[in-house]
Protein backbone atom coordinates (compact mmCIF):
# COMPACT_ATOMS: atom_id res chain seq x y z
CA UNK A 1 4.58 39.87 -7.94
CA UNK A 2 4.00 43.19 -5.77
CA UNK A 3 6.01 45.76 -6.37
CA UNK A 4 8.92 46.63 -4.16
CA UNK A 5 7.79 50.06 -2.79
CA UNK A 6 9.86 53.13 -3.51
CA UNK A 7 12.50 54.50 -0.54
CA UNK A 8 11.42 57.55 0.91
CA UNK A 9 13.31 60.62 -0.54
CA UNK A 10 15.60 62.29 1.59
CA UNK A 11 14.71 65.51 3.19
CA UNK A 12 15.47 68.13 1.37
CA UNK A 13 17.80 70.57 2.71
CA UNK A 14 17.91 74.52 1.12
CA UNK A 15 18.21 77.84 1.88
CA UNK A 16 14.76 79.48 0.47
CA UNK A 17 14.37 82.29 -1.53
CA UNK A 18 10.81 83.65 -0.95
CA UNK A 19 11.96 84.78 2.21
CA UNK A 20 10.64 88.82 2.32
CA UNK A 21 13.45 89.14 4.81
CA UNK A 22 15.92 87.34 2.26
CA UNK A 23 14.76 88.04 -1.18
CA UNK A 24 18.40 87.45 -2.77
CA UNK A 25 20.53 84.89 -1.81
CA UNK A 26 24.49 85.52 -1.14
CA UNK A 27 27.47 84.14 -3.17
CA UNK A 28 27.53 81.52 0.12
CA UNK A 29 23.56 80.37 -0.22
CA UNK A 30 24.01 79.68 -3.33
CA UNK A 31 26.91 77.44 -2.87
CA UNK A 32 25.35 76.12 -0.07
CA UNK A 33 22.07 75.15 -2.32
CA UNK A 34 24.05 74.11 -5.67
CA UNK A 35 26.12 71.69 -2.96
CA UNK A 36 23.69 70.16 -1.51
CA UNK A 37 21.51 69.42 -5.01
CA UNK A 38 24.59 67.71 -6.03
CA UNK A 39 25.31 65.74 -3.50
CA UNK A 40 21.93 64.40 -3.23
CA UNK A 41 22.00 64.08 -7.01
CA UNK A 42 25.34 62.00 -6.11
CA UNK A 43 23.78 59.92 -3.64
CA UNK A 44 20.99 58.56 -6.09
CA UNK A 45 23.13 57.90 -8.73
CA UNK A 46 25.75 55.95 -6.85
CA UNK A 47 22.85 53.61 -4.90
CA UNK A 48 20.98 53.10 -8.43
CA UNK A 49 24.53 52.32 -10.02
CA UNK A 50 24.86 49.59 -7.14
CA UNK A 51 21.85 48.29 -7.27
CA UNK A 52 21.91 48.04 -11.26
CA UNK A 53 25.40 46.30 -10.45
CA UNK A 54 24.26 43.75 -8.31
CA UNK A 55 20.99 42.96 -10.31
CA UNK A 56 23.72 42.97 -13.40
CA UNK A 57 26.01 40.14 -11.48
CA UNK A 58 22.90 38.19 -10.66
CA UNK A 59 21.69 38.37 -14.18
CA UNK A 60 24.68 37.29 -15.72
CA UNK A 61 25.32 34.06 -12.85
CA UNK A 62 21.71 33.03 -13.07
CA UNK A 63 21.21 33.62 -17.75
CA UNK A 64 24.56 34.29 -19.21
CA UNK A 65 26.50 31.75 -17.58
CA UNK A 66 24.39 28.59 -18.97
CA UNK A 67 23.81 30.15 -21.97
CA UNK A 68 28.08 29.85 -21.93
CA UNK A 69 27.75 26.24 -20.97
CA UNK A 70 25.04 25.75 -23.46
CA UNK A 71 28.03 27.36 -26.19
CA UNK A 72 30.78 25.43 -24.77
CA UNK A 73 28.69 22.03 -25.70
CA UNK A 74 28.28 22.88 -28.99
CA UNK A 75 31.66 23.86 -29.51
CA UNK A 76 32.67 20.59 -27.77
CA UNK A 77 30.20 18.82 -30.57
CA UNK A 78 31.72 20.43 -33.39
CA UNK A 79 35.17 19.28 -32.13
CA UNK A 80 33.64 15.73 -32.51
CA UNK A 81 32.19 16.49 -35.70
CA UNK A 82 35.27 17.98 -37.15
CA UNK A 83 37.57 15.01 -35.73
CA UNK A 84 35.09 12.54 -37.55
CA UNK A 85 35.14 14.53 -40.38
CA UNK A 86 39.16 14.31 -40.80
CA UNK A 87 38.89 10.90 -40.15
CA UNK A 88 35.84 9.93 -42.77
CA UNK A 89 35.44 12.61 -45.37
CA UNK A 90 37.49 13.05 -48.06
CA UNK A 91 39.09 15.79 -47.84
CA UNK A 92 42.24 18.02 -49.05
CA UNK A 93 45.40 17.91 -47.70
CA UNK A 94 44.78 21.46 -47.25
CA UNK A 95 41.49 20.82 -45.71
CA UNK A 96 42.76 18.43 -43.33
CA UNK A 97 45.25 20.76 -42.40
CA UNK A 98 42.76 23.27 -41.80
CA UNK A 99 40.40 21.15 -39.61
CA UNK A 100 43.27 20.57 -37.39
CA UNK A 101 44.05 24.39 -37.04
CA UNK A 102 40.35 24.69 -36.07
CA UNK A 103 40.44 22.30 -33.47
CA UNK A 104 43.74 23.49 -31.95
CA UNK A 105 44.41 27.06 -32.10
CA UNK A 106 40.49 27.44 -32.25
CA UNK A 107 39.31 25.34 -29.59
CA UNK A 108 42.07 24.06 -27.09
CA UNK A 109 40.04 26.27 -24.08
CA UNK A 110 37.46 23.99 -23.92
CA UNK A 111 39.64 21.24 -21.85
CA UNK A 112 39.55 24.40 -19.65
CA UNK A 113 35.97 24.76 -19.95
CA UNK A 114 33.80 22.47 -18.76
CA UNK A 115 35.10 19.68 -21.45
CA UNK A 116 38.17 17.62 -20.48
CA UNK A 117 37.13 14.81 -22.38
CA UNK A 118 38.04 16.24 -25.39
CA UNK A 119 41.39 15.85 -24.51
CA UNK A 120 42.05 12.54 -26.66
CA UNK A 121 40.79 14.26 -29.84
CA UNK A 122 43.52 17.37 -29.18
CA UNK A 123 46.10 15.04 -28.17
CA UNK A 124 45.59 12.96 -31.37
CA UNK A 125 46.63 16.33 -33.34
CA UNK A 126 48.65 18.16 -31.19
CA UNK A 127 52.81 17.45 -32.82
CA UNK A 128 55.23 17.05 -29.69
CA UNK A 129 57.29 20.20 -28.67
CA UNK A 130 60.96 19.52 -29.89
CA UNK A 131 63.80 21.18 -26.95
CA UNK A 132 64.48 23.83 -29.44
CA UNK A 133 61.06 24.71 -29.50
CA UNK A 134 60.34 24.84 -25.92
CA UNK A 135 63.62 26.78 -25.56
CA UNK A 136 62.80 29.16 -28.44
CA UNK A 137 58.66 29.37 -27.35
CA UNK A 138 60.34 30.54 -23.69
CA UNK A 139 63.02 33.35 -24.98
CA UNK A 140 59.72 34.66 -26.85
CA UNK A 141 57.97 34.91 -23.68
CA UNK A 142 60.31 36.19 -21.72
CA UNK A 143 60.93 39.14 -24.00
CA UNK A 144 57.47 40.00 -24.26
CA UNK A 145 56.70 39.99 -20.54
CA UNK A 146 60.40 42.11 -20.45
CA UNK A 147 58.40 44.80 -22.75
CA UNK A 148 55.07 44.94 -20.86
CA UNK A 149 56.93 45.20 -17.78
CA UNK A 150 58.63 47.97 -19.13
CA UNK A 151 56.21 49.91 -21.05
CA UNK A 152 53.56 49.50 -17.79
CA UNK A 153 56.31 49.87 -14.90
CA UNK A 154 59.27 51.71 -16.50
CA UNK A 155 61.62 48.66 -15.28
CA UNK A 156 64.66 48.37 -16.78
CA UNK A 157 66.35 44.90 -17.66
CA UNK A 158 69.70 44.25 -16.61
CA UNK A 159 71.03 42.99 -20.88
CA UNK A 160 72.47 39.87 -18.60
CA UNK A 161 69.67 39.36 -16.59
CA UNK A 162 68.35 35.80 -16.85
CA UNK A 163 64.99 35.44 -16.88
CA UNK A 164 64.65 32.40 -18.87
CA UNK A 165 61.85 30.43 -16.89
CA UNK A 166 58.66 31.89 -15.14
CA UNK A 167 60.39 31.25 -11.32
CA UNK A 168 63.77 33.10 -12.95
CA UNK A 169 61.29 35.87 -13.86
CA UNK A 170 59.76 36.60 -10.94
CA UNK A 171 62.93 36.13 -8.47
CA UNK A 172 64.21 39.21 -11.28
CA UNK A 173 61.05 41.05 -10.79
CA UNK A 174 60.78 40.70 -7.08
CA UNK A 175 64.75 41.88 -6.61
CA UNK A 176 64.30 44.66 -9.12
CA UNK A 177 61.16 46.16 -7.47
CA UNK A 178 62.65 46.06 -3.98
CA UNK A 179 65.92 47.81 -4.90
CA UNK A 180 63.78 50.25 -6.15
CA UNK A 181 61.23 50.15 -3.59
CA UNK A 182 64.07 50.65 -0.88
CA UNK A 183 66.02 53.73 -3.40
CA UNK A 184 62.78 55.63 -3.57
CA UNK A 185 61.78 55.17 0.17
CA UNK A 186 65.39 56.79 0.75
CA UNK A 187 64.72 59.68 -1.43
CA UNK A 188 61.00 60.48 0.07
CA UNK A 189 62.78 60.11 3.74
CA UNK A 190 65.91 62.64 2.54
CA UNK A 191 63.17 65.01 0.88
CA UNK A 192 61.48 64.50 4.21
CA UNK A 193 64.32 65.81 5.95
CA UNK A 194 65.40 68.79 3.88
CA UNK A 195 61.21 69.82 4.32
CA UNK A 196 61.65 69.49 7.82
CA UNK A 197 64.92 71.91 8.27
CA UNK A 198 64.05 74.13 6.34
CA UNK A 199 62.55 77.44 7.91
CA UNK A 200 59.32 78.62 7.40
CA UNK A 201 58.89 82.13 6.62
CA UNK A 202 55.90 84.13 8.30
CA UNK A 203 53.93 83.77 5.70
CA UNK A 204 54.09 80.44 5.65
CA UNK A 205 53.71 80.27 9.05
CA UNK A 206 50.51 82.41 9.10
CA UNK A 207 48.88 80.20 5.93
CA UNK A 208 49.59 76.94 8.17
CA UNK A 209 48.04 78.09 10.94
CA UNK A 210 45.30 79.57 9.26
CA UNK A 211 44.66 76.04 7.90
CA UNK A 212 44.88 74.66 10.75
CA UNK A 213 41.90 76.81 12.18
CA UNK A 214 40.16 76.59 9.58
CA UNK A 215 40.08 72.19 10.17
CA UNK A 216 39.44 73.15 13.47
CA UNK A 217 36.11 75.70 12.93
CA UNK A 218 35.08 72.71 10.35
CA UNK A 219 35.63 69.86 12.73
CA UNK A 220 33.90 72.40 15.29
CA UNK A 221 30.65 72.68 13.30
CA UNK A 222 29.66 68.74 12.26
CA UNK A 223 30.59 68.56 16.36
CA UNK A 224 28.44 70.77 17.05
CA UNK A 225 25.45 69.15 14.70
CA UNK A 226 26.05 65.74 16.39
CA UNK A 227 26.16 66.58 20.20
CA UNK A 228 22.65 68.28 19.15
CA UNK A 229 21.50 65.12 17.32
CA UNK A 230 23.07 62.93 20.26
CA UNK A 231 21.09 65.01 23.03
CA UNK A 232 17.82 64.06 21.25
CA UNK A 233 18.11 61.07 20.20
CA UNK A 234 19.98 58.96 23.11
CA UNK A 235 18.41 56.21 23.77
CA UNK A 236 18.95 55.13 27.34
CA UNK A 237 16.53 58.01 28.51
CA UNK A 238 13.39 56.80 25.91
CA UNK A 239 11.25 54.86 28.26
CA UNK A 240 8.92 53.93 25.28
CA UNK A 241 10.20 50.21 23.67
CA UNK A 242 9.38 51.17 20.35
CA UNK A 243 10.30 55.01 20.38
CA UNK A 244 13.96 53.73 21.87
CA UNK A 245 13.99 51.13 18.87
CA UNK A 246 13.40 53.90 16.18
CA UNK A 247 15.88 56.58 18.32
CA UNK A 248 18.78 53.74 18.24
CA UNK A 249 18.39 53.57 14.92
CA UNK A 250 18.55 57.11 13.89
CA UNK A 251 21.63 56.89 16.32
CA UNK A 252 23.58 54.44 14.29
CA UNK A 253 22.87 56.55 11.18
CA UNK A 254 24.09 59.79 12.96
CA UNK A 255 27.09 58.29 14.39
CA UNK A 256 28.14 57.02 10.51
CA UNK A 257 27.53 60.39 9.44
CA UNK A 258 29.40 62.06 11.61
CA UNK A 259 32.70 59.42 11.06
CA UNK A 260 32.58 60.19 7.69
CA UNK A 261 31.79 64.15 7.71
CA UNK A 262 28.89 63.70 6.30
CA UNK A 263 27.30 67.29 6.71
CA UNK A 264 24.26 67.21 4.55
CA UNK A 265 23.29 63.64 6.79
CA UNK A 266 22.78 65.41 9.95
CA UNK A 267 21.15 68.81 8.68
CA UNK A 268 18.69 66.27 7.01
CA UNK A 269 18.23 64.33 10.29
CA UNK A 270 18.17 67.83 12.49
CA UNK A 271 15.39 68.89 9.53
CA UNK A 272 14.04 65.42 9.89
CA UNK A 273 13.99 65.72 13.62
CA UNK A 274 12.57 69.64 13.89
CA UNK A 275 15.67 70.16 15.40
CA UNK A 276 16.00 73.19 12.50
CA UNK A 277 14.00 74.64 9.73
CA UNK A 278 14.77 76.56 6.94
CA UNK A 279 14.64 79.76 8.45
CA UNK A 280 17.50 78.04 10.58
CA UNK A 281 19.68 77.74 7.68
CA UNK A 282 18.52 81.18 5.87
CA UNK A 283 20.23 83.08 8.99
CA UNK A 284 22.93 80.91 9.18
CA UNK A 285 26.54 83.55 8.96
CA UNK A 286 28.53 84.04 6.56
CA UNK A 287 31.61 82.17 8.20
CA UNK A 288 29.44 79.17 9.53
CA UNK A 289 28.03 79.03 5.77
CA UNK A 290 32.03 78.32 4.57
CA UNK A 291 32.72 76.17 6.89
CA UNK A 292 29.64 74.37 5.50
CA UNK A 293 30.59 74.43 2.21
CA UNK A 294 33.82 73.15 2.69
CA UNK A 295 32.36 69.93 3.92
CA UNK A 296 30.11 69.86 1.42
CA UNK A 297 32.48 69.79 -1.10
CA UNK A 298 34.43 67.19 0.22
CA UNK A 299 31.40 65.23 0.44
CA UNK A 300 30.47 65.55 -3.23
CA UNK A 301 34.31 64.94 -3.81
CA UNK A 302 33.98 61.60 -2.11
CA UNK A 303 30.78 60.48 -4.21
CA UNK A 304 32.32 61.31 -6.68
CA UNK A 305 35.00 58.91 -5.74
CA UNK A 306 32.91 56.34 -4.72
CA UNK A 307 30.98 56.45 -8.16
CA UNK A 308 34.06 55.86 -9.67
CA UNK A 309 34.85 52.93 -7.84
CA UNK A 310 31.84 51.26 -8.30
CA UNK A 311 32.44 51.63 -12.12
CA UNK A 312 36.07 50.23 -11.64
CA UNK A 313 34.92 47.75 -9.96
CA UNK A 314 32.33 46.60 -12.56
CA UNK A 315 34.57 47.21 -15.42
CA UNK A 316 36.73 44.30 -13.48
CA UNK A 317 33.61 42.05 -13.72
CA UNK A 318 32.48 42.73 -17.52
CA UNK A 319 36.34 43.35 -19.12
CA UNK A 320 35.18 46.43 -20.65
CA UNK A 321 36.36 50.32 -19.75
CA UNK A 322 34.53 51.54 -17.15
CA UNK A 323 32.79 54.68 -19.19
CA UNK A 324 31.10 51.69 -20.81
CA UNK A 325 28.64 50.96 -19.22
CA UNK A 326 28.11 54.28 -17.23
CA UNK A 327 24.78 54.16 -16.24
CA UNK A 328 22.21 51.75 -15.27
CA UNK A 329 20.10 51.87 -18.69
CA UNK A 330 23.30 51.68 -20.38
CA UNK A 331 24.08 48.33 -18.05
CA UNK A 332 20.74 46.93 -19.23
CA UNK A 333 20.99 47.57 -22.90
CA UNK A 334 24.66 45.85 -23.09
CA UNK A 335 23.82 43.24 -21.08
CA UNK A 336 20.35 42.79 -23.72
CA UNK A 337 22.54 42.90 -26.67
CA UNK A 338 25.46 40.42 -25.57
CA UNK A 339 22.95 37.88 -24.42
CA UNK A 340 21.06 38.03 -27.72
CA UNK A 341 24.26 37.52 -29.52
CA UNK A 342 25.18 34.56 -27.50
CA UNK A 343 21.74 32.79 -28.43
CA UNK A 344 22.33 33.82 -31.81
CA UNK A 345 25.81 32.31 -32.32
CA UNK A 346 24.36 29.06 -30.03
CA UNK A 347 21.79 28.72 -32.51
CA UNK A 348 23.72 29.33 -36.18
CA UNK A 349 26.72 27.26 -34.60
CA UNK A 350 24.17 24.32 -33.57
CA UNK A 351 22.54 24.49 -36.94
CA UNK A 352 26.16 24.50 -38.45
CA UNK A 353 26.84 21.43 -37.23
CA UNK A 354 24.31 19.58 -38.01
CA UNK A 355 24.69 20.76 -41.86
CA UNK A 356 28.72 19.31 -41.92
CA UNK A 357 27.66 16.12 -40.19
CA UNK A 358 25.37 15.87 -43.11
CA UNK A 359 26.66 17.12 -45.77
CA UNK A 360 30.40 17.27 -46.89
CA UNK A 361 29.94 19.94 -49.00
CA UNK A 362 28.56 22.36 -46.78
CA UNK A 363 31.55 21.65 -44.42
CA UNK A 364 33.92 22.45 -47.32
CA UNK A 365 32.36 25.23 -47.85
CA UNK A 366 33.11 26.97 -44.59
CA UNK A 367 36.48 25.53 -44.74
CA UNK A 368 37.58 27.51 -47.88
CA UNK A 369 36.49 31.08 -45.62
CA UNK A 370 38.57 29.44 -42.70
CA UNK A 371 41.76 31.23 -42.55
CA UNK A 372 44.86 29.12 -40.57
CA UNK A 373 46.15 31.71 -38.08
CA UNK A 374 50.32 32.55 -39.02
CA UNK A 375 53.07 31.31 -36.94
CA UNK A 376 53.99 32.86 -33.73
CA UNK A 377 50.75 34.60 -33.21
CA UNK A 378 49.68 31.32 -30.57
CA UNK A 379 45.76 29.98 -30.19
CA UNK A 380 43.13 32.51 -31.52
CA UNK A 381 40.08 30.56 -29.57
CA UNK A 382 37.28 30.84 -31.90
CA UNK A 383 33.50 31.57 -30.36
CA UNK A 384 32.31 30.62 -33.59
């Protein structure tokens, strides 16, 4: 299969330092440089993250997933086996009792999965739920969701509040949040108020409004890059089919940069373009050069962000923290080991079963390391 060929790098952008007239760069260049080396450095790493993401998701649909299925079967066959087994083999009371615990607490989530036919086998085992039980199996629920609920959301239960049933619950929940929804929405709009009367003194005054300016002077300057990159690019006055193609284009690109602030987008394009050249940027002043590195900063700030997210966002898809799998080799390596260990446990639980539907002994023999879960901890499903 050819290989997909490699996206052009992005022009770089720099302020030089073999410049006779500019042998030493300022405080500013430097910033300027360091900023724009990171943000490039940003850029690759988020796209190579995403990428590695998506090949990740269509790894795991297209290989993991059946291998899953293929798992689920043979768990479903040793639920057979073991049901035969109880039924045929002689067996302990305690064995018995084991098998059952093993096909219950260890394998109920395959009705769930794929496997509903199993249902007559669980049903055969499972002892009906007694009133008191139900009753006593809800208090324990409640309270536990009352804990997480408080731990997570520092919400406070009412010691009467009845929250006996899941609909009970959440009516609780939903009232509890909105009271306090509606008391801190009071506070932020009296805080809001007391901000708002209260004088300013000058210096206060003087740092506001020196903000402001300062927004201003930035907004000024990616303005000022676009108009330029607008003038040369517009396509309505390109008479040439293709050259208008390619200019509308590079005008989609600089309109997106400019929405976003994206500063280091249009020097590359005005670079790109021959619109400026280094030189351009060695004599850039002083105060143009902060205003410059002010958006540059927020731009690394945002990859930053958006690096993050992606890892979020993946850590919702795998389960796992998202400093897991930070990078794209480290995606590829966990991905490597958890499918080998699926085809290993396929494999030893396949060849497991066969053995007990063969030989008693070999069964027993597992059963004695089988451990019956205690009370009140509910089903431990068992991948075997």
């Amino acid at each position: 299969m050819a290989k997909k060929p490699a996206a052009p790098k992005p022009q770089l952008v720099h302020i030089p330092t073999t410049s006779a007239d500019n042998p030493a760069l300022s405080k500013a260049q430097k910033e300027f440089n360091r900023l724009t080396k990171r943000i490039s450095k940003l850029e690759k790493d988020v796209a190579e993250f995403r990428e590695a993401a998506t090949r990740l998701r269509q790894r795991v649909q297209n290989e993991y997933r059946p291998l899953q299925a293929r798992h689920n079967e043979v768990r479903a066959d040793l639920v057979r086996m073991l049901d035969r087994a109880h039924d045929t083999y002689k067996l302990t009371k305690g064995e018995r009792t084991k098998i059952v615990s093993l096909l219950l607490d260890g394998c109920y989530d395959l009705l769930q999965k794929g496997h509903p036919d199993l249902q007559p086998i669980f049903d055969k085992y499972e002892e009906p739920e007694t009133p008191e039980e139900a009753a006593a199996a809800d208090a324990q629920t409640a309270e536990m969701m009352k804990q997480l609920f408080s731990r997570q959301f520092g919400i406070e239960f009412d010691a009467d509040a009845d929250v006996s049933t899941p609909e009970k619950f959440q009516a609780y929940l939903h009232q509890k949040m909105a009271t306090e929804q509606a008391a801190y929405e009071q506070e932020e709009a009296e805080r809001a108020e007391r901000r708002a009367s209260r004088k300013k003194s000058p210096r206060q005054q003087a740092a506001e409004e020196k903000k402001q300016a300062e927004e201003q002077n930035i907004t000024q300057a990616v303005r000022t890059l676009y108009r330029d990159l607008v003038k040369a690019l517009h396509p309505d006055l390109e008479p040439d089919e293709t050259e208008k193609a390619r200019k509308t284009e590079l005008m989609k690109q600089v309109t997106t940069a400019y929405e976003a602030n994206e500063l280091l987008t249009l020097l590359r394009l005005q670079l790109e373009l021959q619109r400026i050249d280094q030189t351009h940027l060695e004599n850039l002043a002083e105060d143009q050069l902060h205003y410059y590195n002010k958006l540059l900063k927020e731009q690394a700030r945002e990859l930053d962000e958006a690096m993050f997210r992606e890892q979020e966002i993946l850590s919702g898809f795998t389960g796992k923290p998202y400093y897991y799998t930070p990078t794209p080799a480290a995606m590829d390596y966990d991905y490597a080991r958890q499918k080998a260990q699926l085809e290993q446990k396929i494999r030893q639980l396949a060849a497991e079963v066969l053995a007990f539907e063969h030989d008693p002994a070999a069964l027993k023999a597992f059963l004695k390391t089988y451990k019956v879960p205690k009370a009140g901890l509910g089903p431990v499903f068992l991948e075997f």
